[in-house]
N, C-alpha and C. Protein backbone atom coordinates (compact mmCIF):
# COMPACT_ATOMS: atom_id res chain seq x y z
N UNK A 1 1.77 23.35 52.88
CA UNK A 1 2.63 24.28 52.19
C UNK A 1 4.06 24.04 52.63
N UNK A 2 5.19 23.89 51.70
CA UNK A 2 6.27 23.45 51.85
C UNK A 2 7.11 25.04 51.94
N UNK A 3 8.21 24.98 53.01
CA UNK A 3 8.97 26.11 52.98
C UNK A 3 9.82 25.56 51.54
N UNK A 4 10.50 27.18 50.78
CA UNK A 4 10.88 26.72 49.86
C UNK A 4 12.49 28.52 49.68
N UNK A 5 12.52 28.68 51.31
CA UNK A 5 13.83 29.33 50.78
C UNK A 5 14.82 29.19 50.86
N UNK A 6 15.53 27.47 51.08
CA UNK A 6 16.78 27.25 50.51
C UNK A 6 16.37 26.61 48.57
N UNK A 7 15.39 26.27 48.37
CA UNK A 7 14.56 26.01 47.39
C UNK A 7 14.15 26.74 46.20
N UNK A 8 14.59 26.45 45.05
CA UNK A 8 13.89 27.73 44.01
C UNK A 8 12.25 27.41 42.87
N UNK A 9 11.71 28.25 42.90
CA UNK A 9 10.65 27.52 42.89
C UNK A 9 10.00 27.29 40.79
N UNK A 10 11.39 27.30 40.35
CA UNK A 10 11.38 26.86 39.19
C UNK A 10 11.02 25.99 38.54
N UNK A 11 11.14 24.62 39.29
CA UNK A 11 10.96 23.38 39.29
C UNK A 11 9.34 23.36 38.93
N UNK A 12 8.50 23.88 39.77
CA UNK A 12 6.78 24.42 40.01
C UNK A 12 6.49 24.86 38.71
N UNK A 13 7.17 26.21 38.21
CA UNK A 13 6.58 26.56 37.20
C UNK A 13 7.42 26.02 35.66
N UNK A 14 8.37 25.09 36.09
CA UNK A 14 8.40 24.55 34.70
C UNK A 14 7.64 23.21 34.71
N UNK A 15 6.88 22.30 35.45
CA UNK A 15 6.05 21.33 35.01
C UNK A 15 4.86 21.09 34.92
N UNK A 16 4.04 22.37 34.99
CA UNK A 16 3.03 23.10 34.44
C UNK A 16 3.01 24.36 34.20
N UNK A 17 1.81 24.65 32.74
CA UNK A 17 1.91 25.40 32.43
C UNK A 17 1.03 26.36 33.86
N UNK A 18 1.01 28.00 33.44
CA UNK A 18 0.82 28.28 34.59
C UNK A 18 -0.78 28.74 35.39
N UNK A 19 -1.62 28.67 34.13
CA UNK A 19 -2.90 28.19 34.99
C UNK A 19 -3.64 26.99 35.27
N UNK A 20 -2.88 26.39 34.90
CA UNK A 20 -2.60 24.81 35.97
C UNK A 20 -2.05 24.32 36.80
N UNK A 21 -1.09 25.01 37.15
CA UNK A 21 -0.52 24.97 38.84
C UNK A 21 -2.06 25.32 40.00
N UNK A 22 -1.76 24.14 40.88
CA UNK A 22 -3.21 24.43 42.01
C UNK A 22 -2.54 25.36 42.68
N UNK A 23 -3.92 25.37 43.56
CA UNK A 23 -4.15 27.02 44.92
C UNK A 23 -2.69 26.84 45.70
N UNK A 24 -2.53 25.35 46.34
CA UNK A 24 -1.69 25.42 47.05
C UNK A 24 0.28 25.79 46.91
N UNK A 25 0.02 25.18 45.38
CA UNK A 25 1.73 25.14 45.24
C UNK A 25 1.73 26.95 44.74
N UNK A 26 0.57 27.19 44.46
CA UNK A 26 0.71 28.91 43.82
C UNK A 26 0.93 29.33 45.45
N UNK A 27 0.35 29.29 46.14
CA UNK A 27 0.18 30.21 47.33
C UNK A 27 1.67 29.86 47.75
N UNK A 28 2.96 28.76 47.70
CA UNK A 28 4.01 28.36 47.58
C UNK A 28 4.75 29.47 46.90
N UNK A 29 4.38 29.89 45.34
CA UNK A 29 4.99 30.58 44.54
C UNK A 29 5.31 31.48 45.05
N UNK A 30 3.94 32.67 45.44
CA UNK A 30 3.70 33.68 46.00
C UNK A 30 4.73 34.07 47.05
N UNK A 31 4.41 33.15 48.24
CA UNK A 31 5.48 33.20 49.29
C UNK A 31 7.26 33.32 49.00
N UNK A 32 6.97 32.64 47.87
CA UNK A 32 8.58 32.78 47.59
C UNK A 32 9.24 33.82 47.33
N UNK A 33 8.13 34.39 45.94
CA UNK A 33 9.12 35.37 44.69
C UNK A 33 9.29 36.48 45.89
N UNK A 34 8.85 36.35 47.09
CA UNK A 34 8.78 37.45 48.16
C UNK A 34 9.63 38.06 48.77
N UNK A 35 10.80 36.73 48.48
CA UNK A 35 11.97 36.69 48.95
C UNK A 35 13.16 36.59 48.40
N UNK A 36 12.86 36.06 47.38
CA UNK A 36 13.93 35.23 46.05
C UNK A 36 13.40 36.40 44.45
N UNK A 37 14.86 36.93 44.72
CA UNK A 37 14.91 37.80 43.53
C UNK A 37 14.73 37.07 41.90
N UNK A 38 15.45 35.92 41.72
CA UNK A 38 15.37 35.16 40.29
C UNK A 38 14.36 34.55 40.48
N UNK A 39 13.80 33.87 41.19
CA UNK A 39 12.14 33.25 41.31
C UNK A 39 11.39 34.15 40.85
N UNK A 40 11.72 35.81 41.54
CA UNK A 40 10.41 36.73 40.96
C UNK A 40 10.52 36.89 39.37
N UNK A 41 11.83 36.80 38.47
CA UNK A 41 12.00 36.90 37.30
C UNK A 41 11.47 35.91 36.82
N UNK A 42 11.78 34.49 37.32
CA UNK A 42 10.86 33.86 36.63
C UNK A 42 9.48 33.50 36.23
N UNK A 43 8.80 33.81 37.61
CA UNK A 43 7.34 33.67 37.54
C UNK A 43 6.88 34.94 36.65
N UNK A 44 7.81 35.92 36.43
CA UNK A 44 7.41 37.24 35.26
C UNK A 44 7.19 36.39 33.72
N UNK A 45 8.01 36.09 33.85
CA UNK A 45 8.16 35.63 32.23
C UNK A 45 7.44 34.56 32.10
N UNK A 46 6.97 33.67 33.26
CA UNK A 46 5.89 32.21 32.76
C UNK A 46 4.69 33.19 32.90
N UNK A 47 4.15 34.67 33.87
CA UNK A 47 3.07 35.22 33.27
C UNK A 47 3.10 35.75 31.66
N UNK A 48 4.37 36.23 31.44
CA UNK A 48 4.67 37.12 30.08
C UNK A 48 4.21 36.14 29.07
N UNK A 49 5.06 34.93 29.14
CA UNK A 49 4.52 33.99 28.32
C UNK A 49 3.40 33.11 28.02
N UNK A 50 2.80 33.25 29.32
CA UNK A 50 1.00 32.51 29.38
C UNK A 50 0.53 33.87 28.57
N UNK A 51 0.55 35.01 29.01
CA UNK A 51 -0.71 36.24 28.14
C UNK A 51 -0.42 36.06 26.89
N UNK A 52 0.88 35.50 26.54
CA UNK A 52 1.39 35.83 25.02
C UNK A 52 0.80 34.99 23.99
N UNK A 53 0.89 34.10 24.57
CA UNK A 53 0.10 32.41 23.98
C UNK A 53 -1.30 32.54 24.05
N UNK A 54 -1.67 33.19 25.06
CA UNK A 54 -3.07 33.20 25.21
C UNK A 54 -3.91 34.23 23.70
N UNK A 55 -2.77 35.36 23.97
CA UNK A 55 -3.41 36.37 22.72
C UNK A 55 -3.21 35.71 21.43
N UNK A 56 -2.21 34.84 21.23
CA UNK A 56 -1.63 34.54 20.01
C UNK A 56 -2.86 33.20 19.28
N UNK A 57 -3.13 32.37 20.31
CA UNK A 57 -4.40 31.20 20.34
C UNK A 57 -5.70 32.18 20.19
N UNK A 58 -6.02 33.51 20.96
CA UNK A 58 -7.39 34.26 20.32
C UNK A 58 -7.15 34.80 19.14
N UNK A 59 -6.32 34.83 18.80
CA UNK A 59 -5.99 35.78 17.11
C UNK A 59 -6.47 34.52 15.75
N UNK A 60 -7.41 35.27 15.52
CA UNK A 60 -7.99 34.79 13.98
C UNK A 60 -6.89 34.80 13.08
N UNK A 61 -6.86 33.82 12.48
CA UNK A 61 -5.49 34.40 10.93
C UNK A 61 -6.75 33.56 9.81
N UNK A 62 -6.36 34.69 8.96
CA UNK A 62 -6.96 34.61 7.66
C UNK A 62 -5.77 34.19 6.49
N UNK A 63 -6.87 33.11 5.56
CA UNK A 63 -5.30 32.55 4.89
C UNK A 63 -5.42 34.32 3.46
N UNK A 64 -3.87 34.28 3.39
CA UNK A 64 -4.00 35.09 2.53
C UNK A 64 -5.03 35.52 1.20
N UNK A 65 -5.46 36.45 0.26
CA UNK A 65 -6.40 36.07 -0.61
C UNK A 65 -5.53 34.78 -1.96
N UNK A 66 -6.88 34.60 -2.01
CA UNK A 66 -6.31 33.42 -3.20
C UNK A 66 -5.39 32.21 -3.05
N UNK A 67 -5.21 31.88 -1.22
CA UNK A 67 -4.88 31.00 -1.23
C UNK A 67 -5.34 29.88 -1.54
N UNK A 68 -6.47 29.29 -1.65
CA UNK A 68 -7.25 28.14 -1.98
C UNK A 68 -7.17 27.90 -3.39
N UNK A 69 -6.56 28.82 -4.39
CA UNK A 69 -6.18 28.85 -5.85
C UNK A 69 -5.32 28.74 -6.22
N UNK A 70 -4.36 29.41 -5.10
CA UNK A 70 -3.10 28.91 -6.00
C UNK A 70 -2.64 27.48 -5.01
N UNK A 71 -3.38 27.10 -4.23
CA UNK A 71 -2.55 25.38 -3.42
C UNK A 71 -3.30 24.73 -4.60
N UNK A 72 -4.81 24.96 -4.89
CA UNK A 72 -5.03 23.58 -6.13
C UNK A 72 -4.23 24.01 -7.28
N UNK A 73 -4.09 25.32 -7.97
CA UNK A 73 -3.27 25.58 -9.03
C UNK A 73 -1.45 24.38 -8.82
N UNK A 74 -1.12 24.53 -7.77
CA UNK A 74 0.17 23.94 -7.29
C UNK A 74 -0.31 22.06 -7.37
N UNK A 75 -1.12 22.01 -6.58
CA UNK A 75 -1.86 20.53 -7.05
C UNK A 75 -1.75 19.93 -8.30
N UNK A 76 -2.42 20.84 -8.90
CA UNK A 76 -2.67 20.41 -10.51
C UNK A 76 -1.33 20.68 -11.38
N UNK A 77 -0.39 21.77 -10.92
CA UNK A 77 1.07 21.68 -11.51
C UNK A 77 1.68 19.95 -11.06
N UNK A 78 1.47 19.96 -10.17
CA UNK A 78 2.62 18.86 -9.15
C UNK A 78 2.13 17.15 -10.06
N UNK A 79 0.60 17.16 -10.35
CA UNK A 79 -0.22 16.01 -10.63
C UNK A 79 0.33 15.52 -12.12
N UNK A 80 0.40 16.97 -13.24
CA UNK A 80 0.56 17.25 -14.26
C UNK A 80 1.77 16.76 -14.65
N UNK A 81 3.02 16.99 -13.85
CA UNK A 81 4.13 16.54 -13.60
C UNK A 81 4.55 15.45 -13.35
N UNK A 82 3.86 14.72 -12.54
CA UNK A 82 4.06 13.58 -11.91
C UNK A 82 3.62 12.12 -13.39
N UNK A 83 2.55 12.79 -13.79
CA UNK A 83 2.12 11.90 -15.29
C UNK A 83 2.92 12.32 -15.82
N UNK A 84 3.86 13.18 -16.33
CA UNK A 84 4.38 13.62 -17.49
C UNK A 84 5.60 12.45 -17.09
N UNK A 85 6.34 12.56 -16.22
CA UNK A 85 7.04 11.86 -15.26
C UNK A 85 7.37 10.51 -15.29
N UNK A 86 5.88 10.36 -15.47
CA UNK A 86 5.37 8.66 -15.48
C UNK A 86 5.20 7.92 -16.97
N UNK A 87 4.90 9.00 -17.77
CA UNK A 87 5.27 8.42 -19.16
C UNK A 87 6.28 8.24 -19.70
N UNK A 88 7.63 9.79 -19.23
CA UNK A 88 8.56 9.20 -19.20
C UNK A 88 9.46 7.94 -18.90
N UNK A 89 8.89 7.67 -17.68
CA UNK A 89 9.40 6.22 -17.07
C UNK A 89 9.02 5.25 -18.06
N UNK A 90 7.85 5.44 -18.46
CA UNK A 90 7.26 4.50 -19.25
C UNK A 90 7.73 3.89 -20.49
N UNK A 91 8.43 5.16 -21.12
CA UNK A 91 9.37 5.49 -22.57
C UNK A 91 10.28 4.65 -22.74
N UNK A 92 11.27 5.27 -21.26
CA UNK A 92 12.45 4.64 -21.09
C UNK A 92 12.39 3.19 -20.84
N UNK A 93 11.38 2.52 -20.17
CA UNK A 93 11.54 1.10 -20.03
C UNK A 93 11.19 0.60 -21.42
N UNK A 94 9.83 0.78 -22.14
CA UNK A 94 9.60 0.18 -23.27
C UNK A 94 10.30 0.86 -24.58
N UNK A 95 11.48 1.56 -24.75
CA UNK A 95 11.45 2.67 -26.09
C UNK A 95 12.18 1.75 -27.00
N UNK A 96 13.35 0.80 -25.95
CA UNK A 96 13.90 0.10 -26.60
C UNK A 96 12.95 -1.07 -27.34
N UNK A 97 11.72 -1.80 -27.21
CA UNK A 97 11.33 -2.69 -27.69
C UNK A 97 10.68 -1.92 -28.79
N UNK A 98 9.85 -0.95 -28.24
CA UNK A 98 8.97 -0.01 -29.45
C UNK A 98 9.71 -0.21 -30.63
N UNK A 99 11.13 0.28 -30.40
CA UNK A 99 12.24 0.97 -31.08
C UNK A 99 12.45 -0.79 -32.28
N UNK A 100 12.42 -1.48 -31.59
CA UNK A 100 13.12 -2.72 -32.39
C UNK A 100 11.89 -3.48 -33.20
N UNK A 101 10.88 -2.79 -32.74
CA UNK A 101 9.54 -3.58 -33.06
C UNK A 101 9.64 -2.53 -34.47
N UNK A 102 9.45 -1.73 -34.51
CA UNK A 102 9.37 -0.55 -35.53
C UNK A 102 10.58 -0.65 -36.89
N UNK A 103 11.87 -1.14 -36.39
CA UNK A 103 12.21 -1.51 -37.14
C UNK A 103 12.45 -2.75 -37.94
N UNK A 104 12.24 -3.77 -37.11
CA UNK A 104 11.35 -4.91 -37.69
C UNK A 104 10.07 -4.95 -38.95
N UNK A 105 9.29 -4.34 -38.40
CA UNK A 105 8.10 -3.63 -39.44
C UNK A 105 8.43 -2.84 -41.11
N UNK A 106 9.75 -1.87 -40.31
CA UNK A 106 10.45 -1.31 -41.65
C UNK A 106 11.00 -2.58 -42.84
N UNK A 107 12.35 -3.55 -41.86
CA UNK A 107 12.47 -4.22 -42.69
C UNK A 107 11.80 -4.95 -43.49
N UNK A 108 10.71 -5.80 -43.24
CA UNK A 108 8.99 -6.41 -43.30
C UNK A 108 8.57 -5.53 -44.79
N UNK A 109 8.62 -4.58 -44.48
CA UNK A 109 7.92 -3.21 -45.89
C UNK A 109 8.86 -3.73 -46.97
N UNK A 110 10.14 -3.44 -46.70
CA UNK A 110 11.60 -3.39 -48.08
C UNK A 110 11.31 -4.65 -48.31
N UNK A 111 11.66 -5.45 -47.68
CA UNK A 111 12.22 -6.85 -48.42
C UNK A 111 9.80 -7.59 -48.95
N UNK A 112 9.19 -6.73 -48.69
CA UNK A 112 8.14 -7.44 -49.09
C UNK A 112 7.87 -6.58 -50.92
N UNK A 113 7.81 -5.27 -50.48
CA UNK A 113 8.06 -4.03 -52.06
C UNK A 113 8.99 -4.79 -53.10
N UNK A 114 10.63 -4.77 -52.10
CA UNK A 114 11.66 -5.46 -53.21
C UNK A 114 12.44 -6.72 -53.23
N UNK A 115 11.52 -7.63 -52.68
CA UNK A 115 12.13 -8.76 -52.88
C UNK A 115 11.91 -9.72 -54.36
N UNK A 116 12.92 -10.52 -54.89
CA UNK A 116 12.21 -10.70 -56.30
C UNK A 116 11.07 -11.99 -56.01
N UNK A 117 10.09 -11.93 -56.92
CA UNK A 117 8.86 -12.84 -56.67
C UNK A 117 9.17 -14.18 -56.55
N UNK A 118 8.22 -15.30 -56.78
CA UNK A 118 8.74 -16.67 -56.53
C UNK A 118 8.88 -17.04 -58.30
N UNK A 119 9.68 -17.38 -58.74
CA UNK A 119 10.23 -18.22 -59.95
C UNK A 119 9.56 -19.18 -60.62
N UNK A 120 8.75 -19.36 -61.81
CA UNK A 120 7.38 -20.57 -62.11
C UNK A 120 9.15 -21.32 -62.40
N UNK A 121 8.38 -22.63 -61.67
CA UNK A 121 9.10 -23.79 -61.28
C UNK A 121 9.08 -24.50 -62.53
N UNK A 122 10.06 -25.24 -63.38
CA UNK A 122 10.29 -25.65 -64.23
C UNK A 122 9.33 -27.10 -64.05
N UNK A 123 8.62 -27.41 -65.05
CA UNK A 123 7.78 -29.14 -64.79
C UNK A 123 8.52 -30.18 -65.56
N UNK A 124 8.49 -31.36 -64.67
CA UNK A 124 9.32 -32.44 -65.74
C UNK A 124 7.73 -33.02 -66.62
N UNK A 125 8.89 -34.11 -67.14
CA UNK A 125 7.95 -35.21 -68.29
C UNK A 125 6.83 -35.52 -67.38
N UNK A 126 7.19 -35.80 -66.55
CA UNK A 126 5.92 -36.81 -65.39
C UNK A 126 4.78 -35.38 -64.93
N UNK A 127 5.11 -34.67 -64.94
CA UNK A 127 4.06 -33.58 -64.48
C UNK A 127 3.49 -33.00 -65.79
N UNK A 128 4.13 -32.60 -67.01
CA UNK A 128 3.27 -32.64 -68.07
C UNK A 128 2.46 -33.58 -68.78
N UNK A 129 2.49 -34.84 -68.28
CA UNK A 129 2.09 -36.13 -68.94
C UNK A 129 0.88 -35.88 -67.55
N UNK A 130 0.44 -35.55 -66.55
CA UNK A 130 -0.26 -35.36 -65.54
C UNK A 130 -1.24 -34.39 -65.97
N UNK A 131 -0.89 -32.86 -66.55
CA UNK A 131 -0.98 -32.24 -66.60
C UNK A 131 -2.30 -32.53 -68.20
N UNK A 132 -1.43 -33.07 -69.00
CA UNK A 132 -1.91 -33.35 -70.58
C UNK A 132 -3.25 -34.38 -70.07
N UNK A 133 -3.37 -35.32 -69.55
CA UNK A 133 -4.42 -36.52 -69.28
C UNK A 133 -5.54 -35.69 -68.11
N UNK A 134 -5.11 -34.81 -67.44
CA UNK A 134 -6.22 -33.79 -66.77
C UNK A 134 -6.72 -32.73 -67.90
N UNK A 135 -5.78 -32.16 -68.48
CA UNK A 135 -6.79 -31.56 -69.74
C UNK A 135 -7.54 -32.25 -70.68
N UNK A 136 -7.45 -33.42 -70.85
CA UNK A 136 -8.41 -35.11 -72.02
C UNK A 136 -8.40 -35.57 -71.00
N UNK A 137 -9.05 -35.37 -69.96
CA UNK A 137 -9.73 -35.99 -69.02
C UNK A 137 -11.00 -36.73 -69.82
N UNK A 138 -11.21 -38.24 -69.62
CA UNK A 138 -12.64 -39.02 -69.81
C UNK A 138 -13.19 -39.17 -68.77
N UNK A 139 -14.69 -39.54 -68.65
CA UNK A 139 -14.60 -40.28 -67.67
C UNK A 139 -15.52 -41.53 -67.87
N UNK A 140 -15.77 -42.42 -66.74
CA UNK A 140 -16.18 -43.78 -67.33
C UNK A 140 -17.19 -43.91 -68.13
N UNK A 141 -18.18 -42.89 -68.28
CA UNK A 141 -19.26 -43.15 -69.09
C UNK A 141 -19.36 -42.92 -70.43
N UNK A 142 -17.98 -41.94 -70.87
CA UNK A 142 -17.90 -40.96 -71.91
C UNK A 142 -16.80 -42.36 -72.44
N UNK A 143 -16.17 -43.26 -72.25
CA UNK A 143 -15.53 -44.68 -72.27
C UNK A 143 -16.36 -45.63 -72.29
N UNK A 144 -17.16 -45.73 -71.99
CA UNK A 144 -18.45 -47.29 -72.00
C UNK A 144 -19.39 -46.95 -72.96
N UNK A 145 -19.76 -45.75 -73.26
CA UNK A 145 -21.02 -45.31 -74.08
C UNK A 145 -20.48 -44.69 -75.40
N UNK A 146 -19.17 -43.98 -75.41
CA UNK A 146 -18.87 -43.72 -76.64
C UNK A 146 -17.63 -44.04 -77.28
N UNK A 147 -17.41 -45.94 -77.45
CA UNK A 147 -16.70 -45.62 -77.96
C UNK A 147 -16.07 -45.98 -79.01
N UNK A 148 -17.09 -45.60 -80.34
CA UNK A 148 -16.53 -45.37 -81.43
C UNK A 148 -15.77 -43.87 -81.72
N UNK A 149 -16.21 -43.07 -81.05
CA UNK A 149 -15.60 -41.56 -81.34
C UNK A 149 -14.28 -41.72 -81.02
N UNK A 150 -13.75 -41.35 -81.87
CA UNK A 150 -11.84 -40.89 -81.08
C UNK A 150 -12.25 -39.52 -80.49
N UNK A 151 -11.38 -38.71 -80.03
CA UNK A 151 -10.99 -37.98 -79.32
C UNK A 151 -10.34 -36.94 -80.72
């Protein structure tokens, strides 16, 4: 046991809490606050504050009613949000292509409704003379076998 009255014995009860200080450095304490007026204040208040903690650690707390309803209610707000959130993001990155794709499509509609059709292509001599010998089409046998008949 260490004398401790040029000594205050603060040091003791601030580096444990105080039913963890051993027999010996307590029986230290004891001796002191015996003598030393602010030692006895302090060892008051590390008891005040051990009972206080102690009652406060036995005290049951009950979560309020309906707490378990409204934290998932808050869940399901926060989740709800977070997708809504996320489509937005989604908008904004693609709205511009959507946006150009869509009107692409529009133009596609007009110019297919009102564009004027394709033009029957004018035929020369050489394609009606093509044209005339595929309609009096012979062929070799209707030439070898008949031909006294004209046409």
């Amino acid at each position: 046991m260490r004398a401790l009255r040029d000594e205050h014995i603060i040091s003791i009860l601030e580096s444990a809490p105080l039913a963890e200080i051993g027999e010996g450095e307590m029986a230290t304490v004891r001796a002191h606050i015996d003598t030393c007026r602010e030692c006895w204040r302090a060892y008051e208040a590390a008891q005040i504050s051990a009972s206080l903690l102690r009652a406060r650690v036995a005290e049951a707390s009950e979560p309020p009613p309906f707490f378990q309803t409204r934290v998932l209610a808050a869940l399901r707000e926060r989740r709800a949000s977070d997708e809504a959130s996320a489509l937005g993001r989604l908008w904004k990155a693609a709205g511009a292509l959507v946006s150009s794709m869509a009107a692409t499509v529009a133009a596609l509609a007009v110019l297919t409704v009102f564009a004027p059709g394709p033009q029957p292509a004018t035929r020369t001599q050489q394609e009606d003379r093509v044209v005339a010998s595929a309609l009096n089409s012979y062929s070799a046998e209707e030439v070898l076998f008949d031909q006294g008949e004209a046409p």
